[in-house]
PDB file of N, CA and C in Angstrom:
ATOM      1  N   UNK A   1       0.833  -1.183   0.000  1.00  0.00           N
ATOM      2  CA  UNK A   1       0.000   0.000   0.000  1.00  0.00           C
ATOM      3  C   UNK A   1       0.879   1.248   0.000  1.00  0.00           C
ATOM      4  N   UNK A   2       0.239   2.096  -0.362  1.00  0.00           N
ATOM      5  CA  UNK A   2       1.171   3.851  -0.396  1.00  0.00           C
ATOM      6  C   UNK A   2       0.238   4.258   0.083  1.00  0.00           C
ATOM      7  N   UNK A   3       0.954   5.282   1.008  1.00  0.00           N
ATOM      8  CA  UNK A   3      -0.271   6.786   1.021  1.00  0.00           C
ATOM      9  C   UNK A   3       0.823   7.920   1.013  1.00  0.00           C
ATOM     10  N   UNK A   4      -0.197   8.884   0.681  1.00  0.00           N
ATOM     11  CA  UNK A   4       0.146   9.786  -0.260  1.00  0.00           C
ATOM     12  C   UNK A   4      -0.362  11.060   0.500  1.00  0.00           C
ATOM     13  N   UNK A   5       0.332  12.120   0.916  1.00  0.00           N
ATOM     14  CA  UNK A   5      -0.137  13.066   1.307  1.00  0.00           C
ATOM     15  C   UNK A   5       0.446  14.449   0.998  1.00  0.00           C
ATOM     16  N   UNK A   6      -0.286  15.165   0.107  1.00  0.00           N
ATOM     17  CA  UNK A   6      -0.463  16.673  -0.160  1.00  0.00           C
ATOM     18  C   UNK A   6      -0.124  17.924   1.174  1.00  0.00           C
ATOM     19  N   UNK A   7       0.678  19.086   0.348  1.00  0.00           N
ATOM     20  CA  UNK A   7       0.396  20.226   1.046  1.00  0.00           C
ATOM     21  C   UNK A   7       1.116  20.989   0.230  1.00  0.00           C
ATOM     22  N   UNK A   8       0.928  22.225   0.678  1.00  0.00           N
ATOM     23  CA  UNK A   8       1.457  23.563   0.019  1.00  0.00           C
ATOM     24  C   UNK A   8       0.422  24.027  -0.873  1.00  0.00           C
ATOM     25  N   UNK A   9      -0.933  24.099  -0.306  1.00  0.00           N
ATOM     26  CA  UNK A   9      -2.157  24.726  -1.363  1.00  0.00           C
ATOM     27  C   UNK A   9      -2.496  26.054  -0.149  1.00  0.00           C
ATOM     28  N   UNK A  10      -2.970  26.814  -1.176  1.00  0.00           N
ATOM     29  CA  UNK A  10      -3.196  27.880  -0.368  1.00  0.00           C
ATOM     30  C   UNK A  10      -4.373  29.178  -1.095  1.00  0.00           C
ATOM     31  N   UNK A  11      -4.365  30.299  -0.512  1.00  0.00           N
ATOM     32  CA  UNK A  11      -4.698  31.484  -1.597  1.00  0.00           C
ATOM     33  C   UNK A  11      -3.267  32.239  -2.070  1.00  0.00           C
ATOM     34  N   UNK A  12      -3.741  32.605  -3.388  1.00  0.00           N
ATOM     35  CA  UNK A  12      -2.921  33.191  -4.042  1.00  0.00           C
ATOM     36  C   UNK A  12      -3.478  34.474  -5.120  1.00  0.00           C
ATOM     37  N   UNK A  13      -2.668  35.756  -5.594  1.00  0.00           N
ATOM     38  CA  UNK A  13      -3.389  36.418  -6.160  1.00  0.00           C
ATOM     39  C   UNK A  13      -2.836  36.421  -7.637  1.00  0.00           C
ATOM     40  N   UNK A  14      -3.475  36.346  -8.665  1.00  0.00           N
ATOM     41  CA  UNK A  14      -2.954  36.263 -10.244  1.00  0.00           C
ATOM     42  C   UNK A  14      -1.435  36.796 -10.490  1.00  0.00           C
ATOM     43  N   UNK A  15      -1.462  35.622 -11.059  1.00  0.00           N
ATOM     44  CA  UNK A  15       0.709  36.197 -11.084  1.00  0.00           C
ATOM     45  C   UNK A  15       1.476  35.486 -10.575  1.00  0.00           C
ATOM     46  N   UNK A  16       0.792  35.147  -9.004  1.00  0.00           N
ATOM     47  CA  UNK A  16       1.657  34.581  -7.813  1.00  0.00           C
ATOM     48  C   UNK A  16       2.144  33.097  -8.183  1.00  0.00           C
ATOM     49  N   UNK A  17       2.985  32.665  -6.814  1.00  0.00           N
ATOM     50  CA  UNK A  17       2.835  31.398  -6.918  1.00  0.00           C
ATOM     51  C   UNK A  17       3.104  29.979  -5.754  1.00  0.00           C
ATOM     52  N   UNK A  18       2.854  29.213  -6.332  1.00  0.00           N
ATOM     53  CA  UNK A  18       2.836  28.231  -4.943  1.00  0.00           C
ATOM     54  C   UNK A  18       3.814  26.803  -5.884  1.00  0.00           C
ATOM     55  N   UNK A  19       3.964  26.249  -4.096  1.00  0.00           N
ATOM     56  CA  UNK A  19       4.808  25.218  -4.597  1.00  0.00           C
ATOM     57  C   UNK A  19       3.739  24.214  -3.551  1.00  0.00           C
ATOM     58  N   UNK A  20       3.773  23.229  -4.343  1.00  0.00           N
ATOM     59  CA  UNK A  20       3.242  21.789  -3.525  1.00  0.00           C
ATOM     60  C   UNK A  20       3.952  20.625  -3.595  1.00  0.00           C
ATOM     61  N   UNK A  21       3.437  20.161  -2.239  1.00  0.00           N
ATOM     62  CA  UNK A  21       4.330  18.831  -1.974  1.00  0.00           C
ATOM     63  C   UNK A  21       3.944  17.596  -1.813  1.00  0.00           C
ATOM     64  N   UNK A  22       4.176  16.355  -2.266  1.00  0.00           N
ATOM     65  CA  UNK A  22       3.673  15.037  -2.051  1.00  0.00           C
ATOM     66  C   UNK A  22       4.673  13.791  -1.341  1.00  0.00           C
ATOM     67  N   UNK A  23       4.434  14.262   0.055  1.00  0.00           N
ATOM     68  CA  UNK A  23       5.076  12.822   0.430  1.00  0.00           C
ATOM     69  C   UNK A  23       4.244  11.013  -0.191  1.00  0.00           C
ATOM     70  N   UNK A  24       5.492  10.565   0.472  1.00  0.00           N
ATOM     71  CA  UNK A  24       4.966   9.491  -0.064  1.00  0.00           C
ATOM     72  C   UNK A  24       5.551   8.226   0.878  1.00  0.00           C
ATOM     73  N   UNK A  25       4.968   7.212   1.156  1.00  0.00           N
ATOM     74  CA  UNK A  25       4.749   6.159   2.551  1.00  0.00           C
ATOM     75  C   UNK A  25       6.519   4.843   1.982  1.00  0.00           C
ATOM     76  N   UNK A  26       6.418   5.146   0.595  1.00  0.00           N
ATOM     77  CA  UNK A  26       7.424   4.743  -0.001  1.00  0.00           C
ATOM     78  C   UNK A  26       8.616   4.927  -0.862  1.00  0.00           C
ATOM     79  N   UNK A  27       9.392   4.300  -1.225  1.00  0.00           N
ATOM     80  CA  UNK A  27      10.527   4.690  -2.167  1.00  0.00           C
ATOM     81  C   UNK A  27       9.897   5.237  -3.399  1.00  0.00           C
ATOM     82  N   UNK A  28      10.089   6.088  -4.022  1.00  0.00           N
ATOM     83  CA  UNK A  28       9.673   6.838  -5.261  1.00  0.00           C
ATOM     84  C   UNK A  28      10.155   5.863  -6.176  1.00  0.00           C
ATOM     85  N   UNK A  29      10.897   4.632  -6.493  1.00  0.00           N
ATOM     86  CA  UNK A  29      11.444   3.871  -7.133  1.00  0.00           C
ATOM     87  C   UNK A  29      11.017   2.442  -7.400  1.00  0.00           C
ATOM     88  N   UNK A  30      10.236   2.420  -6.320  1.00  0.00           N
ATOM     89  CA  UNK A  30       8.783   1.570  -6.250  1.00  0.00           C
ATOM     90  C   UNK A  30       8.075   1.900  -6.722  1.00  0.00           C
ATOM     91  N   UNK A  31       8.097   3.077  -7.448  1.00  0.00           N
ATOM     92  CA  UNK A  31       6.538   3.586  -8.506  1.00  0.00           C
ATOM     93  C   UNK A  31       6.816   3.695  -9.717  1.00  0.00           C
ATOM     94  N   UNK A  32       5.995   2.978 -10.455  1.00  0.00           N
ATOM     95  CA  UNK A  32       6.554   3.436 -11.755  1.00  0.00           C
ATOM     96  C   UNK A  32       6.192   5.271 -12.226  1.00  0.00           C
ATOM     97  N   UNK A  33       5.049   5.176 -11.676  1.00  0.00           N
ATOM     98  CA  UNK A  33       5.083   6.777 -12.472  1.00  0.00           C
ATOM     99  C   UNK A  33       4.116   7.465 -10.960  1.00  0.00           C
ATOM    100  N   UNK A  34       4.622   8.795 -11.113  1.00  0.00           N
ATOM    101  CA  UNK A  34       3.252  10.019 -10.226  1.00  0.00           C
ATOM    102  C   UNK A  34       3.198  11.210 -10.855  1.00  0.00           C
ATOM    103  N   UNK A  35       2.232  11.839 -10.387  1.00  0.00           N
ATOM    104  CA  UNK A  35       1.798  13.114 -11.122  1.00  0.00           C
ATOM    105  C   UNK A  35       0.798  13.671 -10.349  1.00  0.00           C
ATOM    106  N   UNK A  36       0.410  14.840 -10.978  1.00  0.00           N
ATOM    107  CA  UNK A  36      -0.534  16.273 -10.289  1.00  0.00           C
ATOM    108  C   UNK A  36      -1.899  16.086 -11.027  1.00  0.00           C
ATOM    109  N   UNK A  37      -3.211  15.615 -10.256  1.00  0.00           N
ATOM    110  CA  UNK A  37      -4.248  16.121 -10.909  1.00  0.00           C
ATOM    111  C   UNK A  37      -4.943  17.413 -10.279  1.00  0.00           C
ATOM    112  N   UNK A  38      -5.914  17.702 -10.999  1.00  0.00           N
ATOM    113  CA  UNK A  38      -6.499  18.820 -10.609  1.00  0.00           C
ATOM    114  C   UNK A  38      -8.305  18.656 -10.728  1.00  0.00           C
ATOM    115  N   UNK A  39      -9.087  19.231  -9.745  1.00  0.00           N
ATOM    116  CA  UNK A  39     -10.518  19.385 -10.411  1.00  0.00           C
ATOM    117  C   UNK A  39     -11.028  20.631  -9.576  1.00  0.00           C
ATOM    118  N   UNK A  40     -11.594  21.233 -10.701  1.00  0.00           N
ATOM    119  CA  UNK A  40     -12.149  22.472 -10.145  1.00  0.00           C
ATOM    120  C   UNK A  40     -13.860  22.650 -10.204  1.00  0.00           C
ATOM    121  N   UNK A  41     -13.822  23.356  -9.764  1.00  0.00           N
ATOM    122  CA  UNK A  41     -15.800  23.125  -9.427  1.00  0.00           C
ATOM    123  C   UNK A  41     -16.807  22.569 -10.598  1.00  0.00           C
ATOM    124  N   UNK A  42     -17.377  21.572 -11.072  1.00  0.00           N
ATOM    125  CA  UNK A  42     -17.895  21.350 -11.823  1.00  0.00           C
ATOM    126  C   UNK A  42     -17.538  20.798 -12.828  1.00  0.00           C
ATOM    127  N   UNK A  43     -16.012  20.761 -12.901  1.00  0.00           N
ATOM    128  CA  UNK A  43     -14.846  19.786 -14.262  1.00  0.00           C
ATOM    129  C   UNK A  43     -14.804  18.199 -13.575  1.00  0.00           C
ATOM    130  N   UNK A  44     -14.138  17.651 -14.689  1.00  0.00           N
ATOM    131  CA  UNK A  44     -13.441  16.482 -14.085  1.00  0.00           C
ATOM    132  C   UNK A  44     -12.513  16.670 -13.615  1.00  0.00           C
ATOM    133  N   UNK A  45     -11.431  15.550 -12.957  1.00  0.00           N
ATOM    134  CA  UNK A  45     -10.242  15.428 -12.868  1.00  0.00           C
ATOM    135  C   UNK A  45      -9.205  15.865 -14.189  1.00  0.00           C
ATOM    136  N   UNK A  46      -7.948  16.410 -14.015  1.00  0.00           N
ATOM    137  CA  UNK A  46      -7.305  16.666 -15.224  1.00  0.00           C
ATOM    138  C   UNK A  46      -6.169  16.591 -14.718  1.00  0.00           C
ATOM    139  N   UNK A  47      -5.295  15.889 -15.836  1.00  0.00           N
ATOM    140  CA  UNK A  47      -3.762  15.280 -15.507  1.00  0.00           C
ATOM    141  C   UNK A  47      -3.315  17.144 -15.359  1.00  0.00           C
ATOM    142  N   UNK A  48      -2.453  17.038 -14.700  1.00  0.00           N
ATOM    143  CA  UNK A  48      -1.443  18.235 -14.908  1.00  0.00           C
ATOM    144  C   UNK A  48       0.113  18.177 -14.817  1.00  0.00           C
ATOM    145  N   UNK A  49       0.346  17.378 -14.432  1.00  0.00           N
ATOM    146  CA  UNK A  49       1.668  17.158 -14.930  1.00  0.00           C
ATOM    147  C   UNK A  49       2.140  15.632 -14.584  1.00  0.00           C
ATOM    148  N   UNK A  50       2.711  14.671 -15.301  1.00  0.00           N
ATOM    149  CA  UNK A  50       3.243  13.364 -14.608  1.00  0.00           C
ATOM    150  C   UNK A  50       4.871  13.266 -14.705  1.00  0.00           C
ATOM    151  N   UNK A  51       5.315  12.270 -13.603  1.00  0.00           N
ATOM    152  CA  UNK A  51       6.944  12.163 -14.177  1.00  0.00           C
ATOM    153  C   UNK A  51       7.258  10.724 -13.624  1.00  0.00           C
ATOM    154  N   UNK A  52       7.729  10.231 -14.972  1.00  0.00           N
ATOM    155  CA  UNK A  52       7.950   8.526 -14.364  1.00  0.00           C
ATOM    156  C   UNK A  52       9.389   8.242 -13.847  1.00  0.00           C
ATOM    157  N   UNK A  53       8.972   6.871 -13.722  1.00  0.00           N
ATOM    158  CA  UNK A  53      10.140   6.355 -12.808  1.00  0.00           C
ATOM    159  C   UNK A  53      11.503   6.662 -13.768  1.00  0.00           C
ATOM    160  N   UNK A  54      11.838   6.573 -15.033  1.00  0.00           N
ATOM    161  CA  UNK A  54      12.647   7.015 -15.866  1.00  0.00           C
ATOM    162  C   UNK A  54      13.177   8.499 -15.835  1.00  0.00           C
ATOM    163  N   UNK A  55      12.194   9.250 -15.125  1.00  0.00           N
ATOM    164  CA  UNK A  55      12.181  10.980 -15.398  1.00  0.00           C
ATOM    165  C   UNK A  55      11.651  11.513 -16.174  1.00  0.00           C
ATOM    166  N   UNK A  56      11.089  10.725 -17.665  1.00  0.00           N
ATOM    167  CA  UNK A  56      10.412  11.486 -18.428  1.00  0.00           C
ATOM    168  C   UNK A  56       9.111  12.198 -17.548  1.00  0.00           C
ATOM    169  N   UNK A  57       8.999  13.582 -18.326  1.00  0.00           N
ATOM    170  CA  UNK A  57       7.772  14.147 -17.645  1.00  0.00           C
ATOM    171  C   UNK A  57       7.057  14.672 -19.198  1.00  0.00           C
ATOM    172  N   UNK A  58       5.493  14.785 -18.234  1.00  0.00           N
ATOM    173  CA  UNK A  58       5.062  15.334 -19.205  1.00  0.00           C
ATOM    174  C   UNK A  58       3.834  16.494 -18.541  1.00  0.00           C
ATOM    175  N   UNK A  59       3.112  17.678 -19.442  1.00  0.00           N
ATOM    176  CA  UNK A  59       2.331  18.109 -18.692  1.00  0.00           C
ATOM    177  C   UNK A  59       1.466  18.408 -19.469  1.00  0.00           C
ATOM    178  N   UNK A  60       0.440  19.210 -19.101  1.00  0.00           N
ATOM    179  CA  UNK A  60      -0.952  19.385 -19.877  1.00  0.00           C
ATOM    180  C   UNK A  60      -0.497  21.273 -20.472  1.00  0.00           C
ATOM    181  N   UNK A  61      -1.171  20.902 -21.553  1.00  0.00           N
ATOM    182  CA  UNK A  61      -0.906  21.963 -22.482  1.00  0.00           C
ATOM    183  C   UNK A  61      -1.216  23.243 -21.412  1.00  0.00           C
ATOM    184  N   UNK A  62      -2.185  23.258 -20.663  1.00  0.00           N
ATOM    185  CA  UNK A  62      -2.691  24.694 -19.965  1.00  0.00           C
ATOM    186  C   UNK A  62      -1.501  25.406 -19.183  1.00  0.00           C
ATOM    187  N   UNK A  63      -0.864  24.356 -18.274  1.00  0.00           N
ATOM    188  CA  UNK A  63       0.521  25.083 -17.900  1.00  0.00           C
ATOM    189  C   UNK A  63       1.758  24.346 -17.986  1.00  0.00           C
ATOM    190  N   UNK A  64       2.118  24.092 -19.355  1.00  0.00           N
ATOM    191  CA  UNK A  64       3.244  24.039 -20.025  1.00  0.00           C
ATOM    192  C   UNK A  64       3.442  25.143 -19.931  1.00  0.00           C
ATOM    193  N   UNK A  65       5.216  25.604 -19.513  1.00  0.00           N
ATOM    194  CA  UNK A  65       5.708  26.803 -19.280  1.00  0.00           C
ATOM    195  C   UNK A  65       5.679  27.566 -18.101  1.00  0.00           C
ATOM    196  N   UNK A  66       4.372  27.230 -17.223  1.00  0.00           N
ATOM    197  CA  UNK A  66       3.886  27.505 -16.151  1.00  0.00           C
ATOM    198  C   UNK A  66       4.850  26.721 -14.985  1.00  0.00           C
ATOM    199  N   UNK A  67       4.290  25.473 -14.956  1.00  0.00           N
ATOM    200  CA  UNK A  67       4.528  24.704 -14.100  1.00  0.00           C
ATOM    201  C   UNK A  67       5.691  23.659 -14.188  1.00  0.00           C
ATOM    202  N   UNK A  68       6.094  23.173 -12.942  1.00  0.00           N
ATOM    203  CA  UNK A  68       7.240  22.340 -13.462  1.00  0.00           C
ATOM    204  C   UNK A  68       7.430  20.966 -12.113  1.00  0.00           C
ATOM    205  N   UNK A  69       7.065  20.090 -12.726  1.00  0.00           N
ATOM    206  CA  UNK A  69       7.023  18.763 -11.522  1.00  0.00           C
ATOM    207  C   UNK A  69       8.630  18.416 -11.243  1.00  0.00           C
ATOM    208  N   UNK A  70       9.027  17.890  -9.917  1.00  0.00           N
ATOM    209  CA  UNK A  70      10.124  17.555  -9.661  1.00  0.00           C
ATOM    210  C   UNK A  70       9.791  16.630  -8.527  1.00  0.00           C
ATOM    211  N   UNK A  71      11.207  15.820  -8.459  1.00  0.00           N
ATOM    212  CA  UNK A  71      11.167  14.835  -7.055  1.00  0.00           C
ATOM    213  C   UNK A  71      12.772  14.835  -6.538  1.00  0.00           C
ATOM    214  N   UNK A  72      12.505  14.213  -5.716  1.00  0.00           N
ATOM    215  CA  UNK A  72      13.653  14.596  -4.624  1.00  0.00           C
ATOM    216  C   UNK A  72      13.564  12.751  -3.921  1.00  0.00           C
ATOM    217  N   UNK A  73      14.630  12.045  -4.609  1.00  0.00           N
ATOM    218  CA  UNK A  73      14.471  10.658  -3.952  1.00  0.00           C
ATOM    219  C   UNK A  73      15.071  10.522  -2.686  1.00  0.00           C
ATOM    220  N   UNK A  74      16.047  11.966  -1.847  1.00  0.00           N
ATOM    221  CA  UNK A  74      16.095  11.381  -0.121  1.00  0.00           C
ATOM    222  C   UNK A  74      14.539  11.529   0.343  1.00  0.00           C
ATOM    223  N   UNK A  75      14.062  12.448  -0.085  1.00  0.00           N
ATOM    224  CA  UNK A  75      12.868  12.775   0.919  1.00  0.00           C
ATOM    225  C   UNK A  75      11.394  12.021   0.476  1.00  0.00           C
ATOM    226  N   UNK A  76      11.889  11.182  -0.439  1.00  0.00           N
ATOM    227  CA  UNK A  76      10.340  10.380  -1.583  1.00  0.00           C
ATOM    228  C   UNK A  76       9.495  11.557  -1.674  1.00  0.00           C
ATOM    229  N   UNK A  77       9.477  12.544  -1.811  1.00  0.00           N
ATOM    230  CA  UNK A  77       8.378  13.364  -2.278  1.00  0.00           C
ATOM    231  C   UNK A  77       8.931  14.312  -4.079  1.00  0.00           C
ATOM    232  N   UNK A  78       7.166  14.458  -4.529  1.00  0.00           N
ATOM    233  CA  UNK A  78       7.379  14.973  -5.685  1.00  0.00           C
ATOM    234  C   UNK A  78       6.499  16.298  -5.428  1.00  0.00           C
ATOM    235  N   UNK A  79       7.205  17.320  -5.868  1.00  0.00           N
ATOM    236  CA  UNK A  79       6.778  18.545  -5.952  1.00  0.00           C
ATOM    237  C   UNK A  79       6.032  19.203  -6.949  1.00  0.00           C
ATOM    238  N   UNK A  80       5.313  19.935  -7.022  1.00  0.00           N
ATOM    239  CA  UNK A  80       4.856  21.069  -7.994  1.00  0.00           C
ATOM    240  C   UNK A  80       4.910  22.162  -8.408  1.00  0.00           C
ATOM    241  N   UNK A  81       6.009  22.913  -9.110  1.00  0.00           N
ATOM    242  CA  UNK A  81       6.389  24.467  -8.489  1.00  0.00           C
ATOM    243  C   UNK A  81       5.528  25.012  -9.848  1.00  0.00           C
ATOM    244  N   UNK A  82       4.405  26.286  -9.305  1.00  0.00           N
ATOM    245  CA  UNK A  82       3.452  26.459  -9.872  1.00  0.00           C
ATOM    246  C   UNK A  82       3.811  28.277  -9.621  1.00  0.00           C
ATOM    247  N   UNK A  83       3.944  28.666 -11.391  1.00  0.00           N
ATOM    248  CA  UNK A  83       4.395  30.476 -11.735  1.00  0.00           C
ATOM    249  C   UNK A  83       3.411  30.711 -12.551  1.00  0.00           C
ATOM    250  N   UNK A  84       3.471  31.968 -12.509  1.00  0.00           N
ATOM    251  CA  UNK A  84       2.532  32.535 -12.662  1.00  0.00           C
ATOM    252  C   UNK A  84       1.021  32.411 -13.544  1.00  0.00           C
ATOM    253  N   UNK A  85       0.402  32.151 -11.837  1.00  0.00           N
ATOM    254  CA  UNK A  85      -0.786  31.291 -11.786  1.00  0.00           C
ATOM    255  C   UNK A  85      -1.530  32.017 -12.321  1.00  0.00           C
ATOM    256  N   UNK A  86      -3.057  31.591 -12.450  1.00  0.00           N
ATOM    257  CA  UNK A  86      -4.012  32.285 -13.106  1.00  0.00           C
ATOM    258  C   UNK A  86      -5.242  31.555 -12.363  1.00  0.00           C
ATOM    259  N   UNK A  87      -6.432  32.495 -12.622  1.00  0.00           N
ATOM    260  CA  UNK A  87      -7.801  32.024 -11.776  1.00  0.00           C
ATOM    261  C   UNK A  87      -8.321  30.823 -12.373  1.00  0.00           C
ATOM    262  N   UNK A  88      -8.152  30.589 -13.437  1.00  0.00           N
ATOM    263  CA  UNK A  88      -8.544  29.162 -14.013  1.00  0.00           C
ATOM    264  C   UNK A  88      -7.831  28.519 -13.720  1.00  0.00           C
ATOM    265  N   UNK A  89      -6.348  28.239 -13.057  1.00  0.00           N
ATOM    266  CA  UNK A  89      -5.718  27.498 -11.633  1.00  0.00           C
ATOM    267  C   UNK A  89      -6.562  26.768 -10.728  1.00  0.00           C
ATOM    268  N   UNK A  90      -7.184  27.707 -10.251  1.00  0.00           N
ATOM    269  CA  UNK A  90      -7.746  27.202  -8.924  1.00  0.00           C
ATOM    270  C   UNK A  90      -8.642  25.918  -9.100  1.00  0.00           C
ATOM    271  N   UNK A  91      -8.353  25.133  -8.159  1.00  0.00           N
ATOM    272  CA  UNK A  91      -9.010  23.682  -8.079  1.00  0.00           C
ATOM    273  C   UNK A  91      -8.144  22.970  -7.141  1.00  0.00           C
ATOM    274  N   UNK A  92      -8.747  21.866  -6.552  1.00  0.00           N
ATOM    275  CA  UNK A  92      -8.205  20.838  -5.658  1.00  0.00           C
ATOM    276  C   UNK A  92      -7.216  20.343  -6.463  1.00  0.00           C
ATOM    277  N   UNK A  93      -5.766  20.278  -6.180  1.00  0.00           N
ATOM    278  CA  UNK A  93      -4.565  19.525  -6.692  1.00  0.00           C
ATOM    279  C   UNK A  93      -4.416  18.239  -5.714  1.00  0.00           C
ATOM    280  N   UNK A  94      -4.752  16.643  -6.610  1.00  0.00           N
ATOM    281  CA  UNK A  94      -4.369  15.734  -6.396  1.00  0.00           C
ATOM    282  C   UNK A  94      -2.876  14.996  -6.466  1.00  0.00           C
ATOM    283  N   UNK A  95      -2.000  14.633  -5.578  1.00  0.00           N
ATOM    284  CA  UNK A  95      -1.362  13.873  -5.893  1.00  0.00           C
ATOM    285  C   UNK A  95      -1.750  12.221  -6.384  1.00  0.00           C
ATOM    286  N   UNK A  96      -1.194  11.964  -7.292  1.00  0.00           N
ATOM    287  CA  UNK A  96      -1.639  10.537  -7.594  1.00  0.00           C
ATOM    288  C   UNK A  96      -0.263   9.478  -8.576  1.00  0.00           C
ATOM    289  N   UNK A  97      -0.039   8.416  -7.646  1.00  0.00           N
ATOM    290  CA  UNK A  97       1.096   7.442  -7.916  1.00  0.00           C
ATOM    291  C   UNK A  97       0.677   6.167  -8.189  1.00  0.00           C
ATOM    292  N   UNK A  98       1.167   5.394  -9.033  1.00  0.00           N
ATOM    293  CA  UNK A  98       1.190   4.077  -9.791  1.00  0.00           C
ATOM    294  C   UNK A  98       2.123   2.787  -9.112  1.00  0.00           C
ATOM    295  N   UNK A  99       1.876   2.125  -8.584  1.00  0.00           N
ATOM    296  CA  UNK A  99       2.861   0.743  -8.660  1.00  0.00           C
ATOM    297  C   UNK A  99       2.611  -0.192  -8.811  1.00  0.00           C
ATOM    298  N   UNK A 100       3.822  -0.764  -9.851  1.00  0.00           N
ATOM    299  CA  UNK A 100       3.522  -1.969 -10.023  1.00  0.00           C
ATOM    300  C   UNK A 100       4.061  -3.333  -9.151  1.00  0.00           C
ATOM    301  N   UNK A 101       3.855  -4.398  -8.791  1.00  0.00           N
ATOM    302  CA  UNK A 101       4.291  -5.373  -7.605  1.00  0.00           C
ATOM    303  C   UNK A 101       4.166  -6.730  -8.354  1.00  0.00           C
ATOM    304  N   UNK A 102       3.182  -7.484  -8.290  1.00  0.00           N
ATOM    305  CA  UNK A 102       2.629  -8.570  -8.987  1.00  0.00           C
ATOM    306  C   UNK A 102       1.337  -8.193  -9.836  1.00  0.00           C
ATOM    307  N   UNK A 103       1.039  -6.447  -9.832  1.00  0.00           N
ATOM    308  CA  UNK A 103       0.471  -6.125 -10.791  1.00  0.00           C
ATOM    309  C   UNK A 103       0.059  -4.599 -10.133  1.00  0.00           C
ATOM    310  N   UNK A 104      -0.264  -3.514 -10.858  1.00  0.00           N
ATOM    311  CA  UNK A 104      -0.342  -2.283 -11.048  1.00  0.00           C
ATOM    312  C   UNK A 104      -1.338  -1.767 -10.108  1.00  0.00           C
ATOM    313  N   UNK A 105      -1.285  -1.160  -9.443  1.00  0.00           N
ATOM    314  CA  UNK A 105      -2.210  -0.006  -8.487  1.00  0.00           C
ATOM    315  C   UNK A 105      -1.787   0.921  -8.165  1.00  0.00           C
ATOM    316  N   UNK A 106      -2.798   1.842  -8.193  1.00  0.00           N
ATOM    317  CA  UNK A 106      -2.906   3.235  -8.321  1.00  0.00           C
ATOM    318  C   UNK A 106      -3.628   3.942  -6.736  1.00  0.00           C
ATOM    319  N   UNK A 107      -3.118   4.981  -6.680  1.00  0.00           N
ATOM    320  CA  UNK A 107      -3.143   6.113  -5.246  1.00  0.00           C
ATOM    321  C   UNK A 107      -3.100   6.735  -5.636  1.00  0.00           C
ATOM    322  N   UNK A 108      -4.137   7.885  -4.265  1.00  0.00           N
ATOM    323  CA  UNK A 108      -4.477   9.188  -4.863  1.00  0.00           C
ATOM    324  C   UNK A 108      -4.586   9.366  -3.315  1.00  0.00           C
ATOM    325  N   UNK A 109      -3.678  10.682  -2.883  1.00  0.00           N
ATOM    326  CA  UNK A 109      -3.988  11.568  -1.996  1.00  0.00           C
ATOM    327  C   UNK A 109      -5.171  12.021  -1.593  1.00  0.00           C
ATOM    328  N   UNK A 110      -5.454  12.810  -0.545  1.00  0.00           N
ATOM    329  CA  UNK A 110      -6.825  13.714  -0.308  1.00  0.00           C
ATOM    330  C   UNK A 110      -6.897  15.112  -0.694  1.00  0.00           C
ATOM    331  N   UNK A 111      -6.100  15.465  -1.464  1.00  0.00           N
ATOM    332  CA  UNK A 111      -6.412  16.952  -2.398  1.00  0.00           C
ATOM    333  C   UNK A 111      -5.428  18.239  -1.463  1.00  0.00           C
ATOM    334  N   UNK A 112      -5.494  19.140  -1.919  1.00  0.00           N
ATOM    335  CA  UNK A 112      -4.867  20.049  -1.634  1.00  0.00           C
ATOM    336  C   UNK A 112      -5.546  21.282  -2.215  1.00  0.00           C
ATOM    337  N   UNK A 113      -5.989  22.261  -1.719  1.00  0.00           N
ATOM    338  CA  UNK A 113      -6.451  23.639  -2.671  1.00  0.00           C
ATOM    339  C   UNK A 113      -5.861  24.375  -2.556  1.00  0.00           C
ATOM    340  N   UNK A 114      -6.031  25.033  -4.364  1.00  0.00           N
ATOM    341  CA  UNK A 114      -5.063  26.309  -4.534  1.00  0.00           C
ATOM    342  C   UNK A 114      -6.145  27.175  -5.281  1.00  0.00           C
ATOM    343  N   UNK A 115      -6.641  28.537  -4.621  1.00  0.00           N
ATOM    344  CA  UNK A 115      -7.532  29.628  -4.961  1.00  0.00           C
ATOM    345  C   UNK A 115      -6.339  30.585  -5.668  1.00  0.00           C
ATOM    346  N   UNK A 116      -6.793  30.752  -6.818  1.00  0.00           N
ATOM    347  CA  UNK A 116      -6.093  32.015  -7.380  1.00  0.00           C
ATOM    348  C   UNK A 116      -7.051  33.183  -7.324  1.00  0.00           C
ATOM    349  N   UNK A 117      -6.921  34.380  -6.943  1.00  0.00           N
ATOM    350  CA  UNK A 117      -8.003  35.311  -6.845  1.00  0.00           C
ATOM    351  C   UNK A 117      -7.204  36.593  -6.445  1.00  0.00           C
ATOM    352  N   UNK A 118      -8.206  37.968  -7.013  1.00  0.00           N
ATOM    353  CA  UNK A 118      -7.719  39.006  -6.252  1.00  0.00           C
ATOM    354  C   UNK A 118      -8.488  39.026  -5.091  1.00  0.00           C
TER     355      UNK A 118
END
């Protein structure tokens, strides 16, 4: 099992920015892949950025350029460093990680919010 726990959501005002953090119950090397979702009032879930066990990353067209996922294997956590945000930002940011063992399962944190607003 993993668990997965979020922080660094907050208010913020257009422009600004936040960084978020995802510990994690295990070795980051035990996963094949994690990443950032997002859902904001009334959307679905939406990938926002992933980075696998290889390092490839990838992110969603909205903040390409914006945003930038990273991990840090002393501390097993993967980060989110999030510039200059915008109000269509705002939404619950999920962490969510993959492993595979004798076969593939998936985790998902309990959310994190980030309000962009004046």
């Amino acid at each position: 099992q993993v668990q997965l726990v979020e922080s660094g959501g907050g208010s913020v005002q257009p422009g600004g920015s936040l960084r978020l953090s995802c510990a994690t119950s295990v070795s980051i090397f035990n996963l094949i892949a994690m990443g950032w979702y997002r859902q904001a009032p009334g959307k679905q879930r939406e990938l926002v950025a992933t980075i696998l066990r290889s390092g490839s990353i990838n992110y969603a067209n909205s903040v390409k350029g914006r945003f930038t996922i990273s991990r840090d294997d002393a501390k097993n956590t993967v980060s989110l460093q999030m510039n200059s945000l915008k109000p269509e930002d705002t939404a619950v940011y999920y962490c969510n990680a993959v492993k595979r063992d004798y076969r593939e399962l998936e985790f998902w944190g309990q959310g994190t919010l980030v309000t962009v607003s004046l």
